[in-house]
C-alpha atoms as a PDB file:
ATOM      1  CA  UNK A   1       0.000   0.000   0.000  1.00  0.00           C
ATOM      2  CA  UNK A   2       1.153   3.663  -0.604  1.00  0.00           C
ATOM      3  CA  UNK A   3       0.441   5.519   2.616  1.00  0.00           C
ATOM      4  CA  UNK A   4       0.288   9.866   1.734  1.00  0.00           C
ATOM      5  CA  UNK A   5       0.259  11.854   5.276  1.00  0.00           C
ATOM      6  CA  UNK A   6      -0.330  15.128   5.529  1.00  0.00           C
ATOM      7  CA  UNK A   7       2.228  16.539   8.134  1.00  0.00           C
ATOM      8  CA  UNK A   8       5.406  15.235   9.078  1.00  0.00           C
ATOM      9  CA  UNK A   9       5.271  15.832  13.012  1.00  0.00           C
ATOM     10  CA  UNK A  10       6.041  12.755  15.472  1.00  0.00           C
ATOM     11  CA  UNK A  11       2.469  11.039  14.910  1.00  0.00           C
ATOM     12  CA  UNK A  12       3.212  10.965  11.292  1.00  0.00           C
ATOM     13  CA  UNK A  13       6.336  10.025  11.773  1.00  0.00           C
ATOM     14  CA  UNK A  14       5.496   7.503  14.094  1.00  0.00           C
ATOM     15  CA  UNK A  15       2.763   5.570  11.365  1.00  0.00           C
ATOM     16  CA  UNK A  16       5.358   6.481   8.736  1.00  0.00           C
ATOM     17  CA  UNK A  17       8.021   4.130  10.385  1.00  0.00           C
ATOM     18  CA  UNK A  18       5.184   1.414  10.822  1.00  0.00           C
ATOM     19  CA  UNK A  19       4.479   1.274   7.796  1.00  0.00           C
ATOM     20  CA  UNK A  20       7.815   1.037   6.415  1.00  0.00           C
ATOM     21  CA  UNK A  21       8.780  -1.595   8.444  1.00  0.00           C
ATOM     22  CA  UNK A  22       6.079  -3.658   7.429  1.00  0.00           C
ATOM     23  CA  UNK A  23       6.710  -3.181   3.743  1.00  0.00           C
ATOM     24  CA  UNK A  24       4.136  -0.047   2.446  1.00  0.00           C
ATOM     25  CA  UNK A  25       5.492   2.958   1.038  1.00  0.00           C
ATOM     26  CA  UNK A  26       5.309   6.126   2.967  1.00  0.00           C
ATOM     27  CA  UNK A  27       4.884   9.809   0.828  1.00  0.00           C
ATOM     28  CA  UNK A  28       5.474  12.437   3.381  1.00  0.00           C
ATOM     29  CA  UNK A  29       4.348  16.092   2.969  1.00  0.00           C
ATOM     30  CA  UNK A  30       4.001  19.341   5.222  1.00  0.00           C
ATOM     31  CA  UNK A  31       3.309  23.196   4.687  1.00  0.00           C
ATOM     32  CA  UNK A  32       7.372  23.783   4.351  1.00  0.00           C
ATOM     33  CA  UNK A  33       7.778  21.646   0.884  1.00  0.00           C
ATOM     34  CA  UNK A  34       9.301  18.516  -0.168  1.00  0.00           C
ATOM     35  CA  UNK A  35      13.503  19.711   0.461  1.00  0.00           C
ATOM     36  CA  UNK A  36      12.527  20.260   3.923  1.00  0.00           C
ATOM     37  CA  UNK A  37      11.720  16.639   4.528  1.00  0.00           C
ATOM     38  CA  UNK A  38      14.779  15.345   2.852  1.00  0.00           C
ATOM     39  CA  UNK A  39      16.941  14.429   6.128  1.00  0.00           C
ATOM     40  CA  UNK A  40      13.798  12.673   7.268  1.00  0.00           C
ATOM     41  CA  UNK A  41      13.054  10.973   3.637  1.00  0.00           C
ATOM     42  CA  UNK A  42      17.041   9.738   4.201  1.00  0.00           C
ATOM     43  CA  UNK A  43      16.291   8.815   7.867  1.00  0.00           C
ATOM     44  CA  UNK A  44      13.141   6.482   6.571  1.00  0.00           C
ATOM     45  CA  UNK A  45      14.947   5.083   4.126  1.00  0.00           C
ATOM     46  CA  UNK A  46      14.244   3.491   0.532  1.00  0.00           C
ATOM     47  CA  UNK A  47      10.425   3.303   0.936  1.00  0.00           C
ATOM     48  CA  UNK A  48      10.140   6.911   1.929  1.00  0.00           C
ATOM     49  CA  UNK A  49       9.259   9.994  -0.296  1.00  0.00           C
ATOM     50  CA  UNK A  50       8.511  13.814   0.097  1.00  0.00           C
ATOM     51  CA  UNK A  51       5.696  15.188  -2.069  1.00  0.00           C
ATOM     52  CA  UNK A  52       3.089  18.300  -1.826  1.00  0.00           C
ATOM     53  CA  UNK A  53      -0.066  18.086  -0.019  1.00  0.00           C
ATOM     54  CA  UNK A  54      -1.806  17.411  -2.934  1.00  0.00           C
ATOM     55  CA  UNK A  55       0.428  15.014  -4.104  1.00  0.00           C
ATOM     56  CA  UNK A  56       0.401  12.887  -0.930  1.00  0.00           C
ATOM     57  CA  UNK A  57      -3.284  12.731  -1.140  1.00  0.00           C
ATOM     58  CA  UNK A  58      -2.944  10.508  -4.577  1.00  0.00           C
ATOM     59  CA  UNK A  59      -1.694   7.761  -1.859  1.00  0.00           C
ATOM     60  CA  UNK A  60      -3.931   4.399  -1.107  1.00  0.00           C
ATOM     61  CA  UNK A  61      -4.591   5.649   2.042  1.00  0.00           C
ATOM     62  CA  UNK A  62      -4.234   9.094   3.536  1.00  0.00           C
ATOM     63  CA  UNK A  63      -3.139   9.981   6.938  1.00  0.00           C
ATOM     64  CA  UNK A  64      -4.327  13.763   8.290  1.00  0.00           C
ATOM     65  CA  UNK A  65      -1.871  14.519  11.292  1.00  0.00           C
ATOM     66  CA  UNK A  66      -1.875  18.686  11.220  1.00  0.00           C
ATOM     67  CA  UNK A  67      -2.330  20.543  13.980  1.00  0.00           C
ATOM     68  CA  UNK A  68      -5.751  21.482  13.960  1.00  0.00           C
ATOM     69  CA  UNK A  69      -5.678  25.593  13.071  1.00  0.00           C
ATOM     70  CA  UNK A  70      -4.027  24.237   9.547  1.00  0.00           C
ATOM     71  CA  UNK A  71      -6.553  21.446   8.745  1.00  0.00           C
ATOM     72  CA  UNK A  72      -8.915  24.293   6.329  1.00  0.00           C
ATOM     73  CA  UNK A  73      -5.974  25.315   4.405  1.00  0.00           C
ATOM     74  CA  UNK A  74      -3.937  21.619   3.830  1.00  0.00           C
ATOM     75  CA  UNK A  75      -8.079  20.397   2.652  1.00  0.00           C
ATOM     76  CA  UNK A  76      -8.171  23.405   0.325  1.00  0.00           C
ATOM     77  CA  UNK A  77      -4.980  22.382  -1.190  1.00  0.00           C
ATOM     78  CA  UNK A  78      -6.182  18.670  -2.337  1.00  0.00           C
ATOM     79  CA  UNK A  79      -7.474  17.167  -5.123  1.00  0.00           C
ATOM     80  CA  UNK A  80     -10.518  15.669  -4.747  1.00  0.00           C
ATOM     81  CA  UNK A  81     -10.894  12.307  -2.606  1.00  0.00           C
ATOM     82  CA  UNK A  82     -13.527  10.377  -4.016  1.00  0.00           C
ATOM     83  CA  UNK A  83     -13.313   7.080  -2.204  1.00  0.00           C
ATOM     84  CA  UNK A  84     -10.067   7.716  -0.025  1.00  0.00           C
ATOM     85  CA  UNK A  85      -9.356   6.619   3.702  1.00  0.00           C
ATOM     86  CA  UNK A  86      -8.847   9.338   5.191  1.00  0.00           C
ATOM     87  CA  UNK A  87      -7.197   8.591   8.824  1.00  0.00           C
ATOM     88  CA  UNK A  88      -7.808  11.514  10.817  1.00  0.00           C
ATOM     89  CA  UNK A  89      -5.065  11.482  13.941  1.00  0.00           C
ATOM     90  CA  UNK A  90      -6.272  15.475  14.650  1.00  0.00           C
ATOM     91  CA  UNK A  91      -7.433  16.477  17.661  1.00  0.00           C
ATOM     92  CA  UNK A  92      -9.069  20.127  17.531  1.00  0.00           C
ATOM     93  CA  UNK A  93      -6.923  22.537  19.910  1.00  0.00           C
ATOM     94  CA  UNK A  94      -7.100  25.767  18.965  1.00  0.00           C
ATOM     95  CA  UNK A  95      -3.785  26.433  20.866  1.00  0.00           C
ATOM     96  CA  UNK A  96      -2.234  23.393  22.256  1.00  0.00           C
ATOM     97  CA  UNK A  97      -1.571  23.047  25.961  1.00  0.00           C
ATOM     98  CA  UNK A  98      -0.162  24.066  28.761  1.00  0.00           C
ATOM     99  CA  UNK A  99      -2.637  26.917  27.398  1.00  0.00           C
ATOM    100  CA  UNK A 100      -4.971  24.913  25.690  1.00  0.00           C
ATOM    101  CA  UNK A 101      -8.014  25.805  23.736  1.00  0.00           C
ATOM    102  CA  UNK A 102     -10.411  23.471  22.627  1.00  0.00           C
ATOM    103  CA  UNK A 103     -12.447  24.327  19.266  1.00  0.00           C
ATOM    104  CA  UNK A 104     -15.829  25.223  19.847  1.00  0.00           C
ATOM    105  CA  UNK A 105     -17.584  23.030  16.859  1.00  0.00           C
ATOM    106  CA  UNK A 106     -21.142  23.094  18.362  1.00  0.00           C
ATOM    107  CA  UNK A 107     -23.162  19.728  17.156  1.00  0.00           C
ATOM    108  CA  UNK A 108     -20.449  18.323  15.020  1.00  0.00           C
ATOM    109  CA  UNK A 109     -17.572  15.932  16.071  1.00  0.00           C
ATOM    110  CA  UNK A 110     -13.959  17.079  15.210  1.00  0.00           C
ATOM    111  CA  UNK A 111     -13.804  14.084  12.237  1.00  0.00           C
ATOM    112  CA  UNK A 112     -17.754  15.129  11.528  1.00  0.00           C
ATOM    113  CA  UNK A 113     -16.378  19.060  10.575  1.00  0.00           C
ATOM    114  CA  UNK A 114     -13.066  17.229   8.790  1.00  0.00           C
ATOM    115  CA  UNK A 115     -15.146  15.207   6.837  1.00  0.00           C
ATOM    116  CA  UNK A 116     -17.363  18.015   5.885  1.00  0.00           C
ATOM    117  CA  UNK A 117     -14.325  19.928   4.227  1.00  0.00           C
ATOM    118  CA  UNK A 118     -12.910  16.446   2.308  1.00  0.00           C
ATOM    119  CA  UNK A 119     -16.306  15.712   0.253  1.00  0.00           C
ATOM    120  CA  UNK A 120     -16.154  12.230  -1.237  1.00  0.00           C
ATOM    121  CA  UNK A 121     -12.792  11.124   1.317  1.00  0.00           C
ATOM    122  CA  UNK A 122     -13.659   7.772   3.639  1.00  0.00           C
ATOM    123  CA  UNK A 123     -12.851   9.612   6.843  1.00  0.00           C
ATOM    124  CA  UNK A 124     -12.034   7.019   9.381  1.00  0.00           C
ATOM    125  CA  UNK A 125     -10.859   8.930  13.511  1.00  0.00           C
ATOM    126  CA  UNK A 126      -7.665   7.077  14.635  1.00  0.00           C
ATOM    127  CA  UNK A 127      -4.783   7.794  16.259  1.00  0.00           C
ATOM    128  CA  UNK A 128      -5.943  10.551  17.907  1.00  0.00           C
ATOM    129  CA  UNK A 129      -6.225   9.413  21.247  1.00  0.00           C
ATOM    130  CA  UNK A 130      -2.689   8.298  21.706  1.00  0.00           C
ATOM    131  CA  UNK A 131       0.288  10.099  22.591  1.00  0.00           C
ATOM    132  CA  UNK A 132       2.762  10.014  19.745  1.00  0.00           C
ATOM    133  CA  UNK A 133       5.250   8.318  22.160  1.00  0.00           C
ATOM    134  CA  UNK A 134       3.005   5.191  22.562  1.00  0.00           C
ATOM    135  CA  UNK A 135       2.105   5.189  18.834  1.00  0.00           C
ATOM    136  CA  UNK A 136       6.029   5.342  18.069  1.00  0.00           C
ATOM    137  CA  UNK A 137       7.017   1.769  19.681  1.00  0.00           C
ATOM    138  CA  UNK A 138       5.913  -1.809  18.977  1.00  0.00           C
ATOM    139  CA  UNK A 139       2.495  -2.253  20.143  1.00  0.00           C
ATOM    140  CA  UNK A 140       2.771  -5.205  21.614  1.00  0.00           C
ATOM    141  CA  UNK A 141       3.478  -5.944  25.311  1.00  0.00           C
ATOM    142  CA  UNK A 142       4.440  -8.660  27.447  1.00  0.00           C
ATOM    143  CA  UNK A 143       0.275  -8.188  28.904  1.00  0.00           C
ATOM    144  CA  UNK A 144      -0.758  -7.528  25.829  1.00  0.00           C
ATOM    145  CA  UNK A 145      -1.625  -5.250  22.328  1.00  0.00           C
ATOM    146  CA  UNK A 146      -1.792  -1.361  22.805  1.00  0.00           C
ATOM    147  CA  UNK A 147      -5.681  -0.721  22.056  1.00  0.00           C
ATOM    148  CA  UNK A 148      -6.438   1.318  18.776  1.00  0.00           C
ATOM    149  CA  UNK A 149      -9.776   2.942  19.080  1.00  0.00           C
ATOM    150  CA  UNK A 150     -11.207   4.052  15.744  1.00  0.00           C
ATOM    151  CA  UNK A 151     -14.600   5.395  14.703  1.00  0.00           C
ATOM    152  CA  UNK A 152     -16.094   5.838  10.875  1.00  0.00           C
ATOM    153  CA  UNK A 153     -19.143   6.336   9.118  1.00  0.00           C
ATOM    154  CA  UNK A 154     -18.107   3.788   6.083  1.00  0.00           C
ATOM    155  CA  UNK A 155     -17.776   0.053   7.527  1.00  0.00           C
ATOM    156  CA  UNK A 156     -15.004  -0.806   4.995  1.00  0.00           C
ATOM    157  CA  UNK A 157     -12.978   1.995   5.174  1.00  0.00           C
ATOM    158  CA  UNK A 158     -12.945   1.422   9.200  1.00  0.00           C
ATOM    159  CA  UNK A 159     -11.519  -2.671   8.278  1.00  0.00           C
ATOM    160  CA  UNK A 160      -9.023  -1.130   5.932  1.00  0.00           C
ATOM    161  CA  UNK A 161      -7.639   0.877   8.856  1.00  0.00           C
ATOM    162  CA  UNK A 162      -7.927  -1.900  11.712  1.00  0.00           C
ATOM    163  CA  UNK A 163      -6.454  -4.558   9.173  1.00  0.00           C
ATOM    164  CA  UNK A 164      -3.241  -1.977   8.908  1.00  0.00           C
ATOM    165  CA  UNK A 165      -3.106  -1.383  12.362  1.00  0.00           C
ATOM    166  CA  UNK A 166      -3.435  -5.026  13.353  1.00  0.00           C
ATOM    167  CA  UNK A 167      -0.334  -5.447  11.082  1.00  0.00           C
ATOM    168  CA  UNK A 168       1.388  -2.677  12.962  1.00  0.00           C
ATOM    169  CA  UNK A 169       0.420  -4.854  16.040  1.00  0.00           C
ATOM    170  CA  UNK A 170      -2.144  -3.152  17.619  1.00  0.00           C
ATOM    171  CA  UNK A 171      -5.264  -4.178  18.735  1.00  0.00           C
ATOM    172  CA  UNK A 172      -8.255  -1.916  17.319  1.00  0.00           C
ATOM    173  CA  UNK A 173     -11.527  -1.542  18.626  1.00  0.00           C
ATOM    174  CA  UNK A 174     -14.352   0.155  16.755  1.00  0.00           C
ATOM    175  CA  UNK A 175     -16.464   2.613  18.433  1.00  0.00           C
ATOM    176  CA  UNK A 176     -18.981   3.199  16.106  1.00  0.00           C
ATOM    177  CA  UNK A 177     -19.817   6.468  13.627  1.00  0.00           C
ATOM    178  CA  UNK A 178     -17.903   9.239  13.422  1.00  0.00           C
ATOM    179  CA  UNK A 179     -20.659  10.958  15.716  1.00  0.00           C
ATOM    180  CA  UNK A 180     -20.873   8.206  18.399  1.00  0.00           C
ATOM    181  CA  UNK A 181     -17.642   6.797  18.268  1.00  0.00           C
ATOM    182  CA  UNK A 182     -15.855  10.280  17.519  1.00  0.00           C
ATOM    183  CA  UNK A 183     -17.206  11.907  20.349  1.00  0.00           C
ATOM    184  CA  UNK A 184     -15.937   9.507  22.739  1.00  0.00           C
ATOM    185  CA  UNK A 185     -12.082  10.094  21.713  1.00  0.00           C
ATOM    186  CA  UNK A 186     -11.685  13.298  20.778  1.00  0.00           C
ATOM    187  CA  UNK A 187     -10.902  15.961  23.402  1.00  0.00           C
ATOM    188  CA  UNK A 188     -13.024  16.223  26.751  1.00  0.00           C
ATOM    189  CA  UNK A 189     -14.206  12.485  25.765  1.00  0.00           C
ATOM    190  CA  UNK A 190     -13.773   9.927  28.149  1.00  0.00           C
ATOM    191  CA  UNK A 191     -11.447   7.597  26.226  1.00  0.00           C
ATOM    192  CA  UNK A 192      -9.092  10.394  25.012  1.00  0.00           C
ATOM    193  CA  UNK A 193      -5.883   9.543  26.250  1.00  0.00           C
ATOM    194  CA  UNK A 194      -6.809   6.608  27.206  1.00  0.00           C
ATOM    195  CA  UNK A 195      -4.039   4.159  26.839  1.00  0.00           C
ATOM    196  CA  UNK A 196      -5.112   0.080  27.317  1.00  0.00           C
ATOM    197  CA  UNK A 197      -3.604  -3.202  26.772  1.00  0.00           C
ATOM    198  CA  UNK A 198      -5.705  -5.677  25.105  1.00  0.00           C
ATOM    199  CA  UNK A 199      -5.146  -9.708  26.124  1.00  0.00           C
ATOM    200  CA  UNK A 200      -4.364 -11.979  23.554  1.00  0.00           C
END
């Protein structure tokens, strides 16, 4: 699978190196252009790429990992998604802690308002409830997988996403819709930042 993401922070980074090392290709892009990836690109190695936004988001599979004030401009950048997985790892601070702000959507989920500004994309929430340092390492544990919790309106999108993430090792769990399940793991819901072991 070719796997775009959109950002090149430590989350990205952190599926990037998953992938890689089970055998996908990885096409990284951020707001700074392609050159300013290169010493990552060499870090990755072989299967790693730099691109534009918009030329990330030709991948298989598209991972969203901006910080969430950028998320309107990297959409209006793409091409359009018809019938792409769209992983959304956001989480919508409007300034990130120690001073943070959380984005006042009203009715609408964080992946509900992404979704509404990528018409035609398969947006699946994941990744979003994990800190990037316990996405970064192998998932599994002497007790057990590191659970995945991922939410999505379009059923085979969502097995797209757990099948990948059961090959990274972890062990996903499906909450639902983007409205039910998205709710419960964005901010202020109750398994955000939630971090459990699942027993094999």
């Amino acid at each position: 699978m070719k796997i775009g993401t959109l950002g090149a922070g430590t989350i990205a980074q952190a599926i990037a190196r998953h992938a890689i090392r089970h055998g996908h290709e990885v096409v990284l892009s951020n707001s700074r252009g392609p050159d300013s990836l290169a010493p990552l690109v060499k870090d990755l190695g072989a299967r790693a790429t730099a691109a534009t936004p918009a030329e990330a988001a030709v991948a298989d599979l598209v991972v969203l990992a901006v910080g969430w004030p950028q998320v309107p401009d990297v959409a209006a950048q793409l091409p359009p998604l018809d019938g792409t997985v769209v992983i959304d790892a956001t989480n919508q601070f409007d300034s990130p802690p120690p001073n943070a702000e959380i984005a006042d959507l009203g009715d609408l989920t964080g992946s509900e308002y992404v979704a509404s500004l990528l018409p035609g994309a398969r947006v699946v929430k994941a990744f979003n409830a994990l800190f990037a340092r316990f996405i970064a390492p192998d998932p599994r544990h002497e007790a057990g997988r590191q659970v995945l919790f991922l939410a999505g309106d379009d059923t085979d999108a969502k097995n797209t996403v757990m099948g990948l993430a059961s090959q990274f090792g972890f062990a996903p769990v499906d909450l639902g819709t983007l409205r039910e399940g998205g709710r419960l793991t964005q901010l202020g819901g109750p398994l955000s930042g939630l971090h459990a072991l699942k027993q094999d």
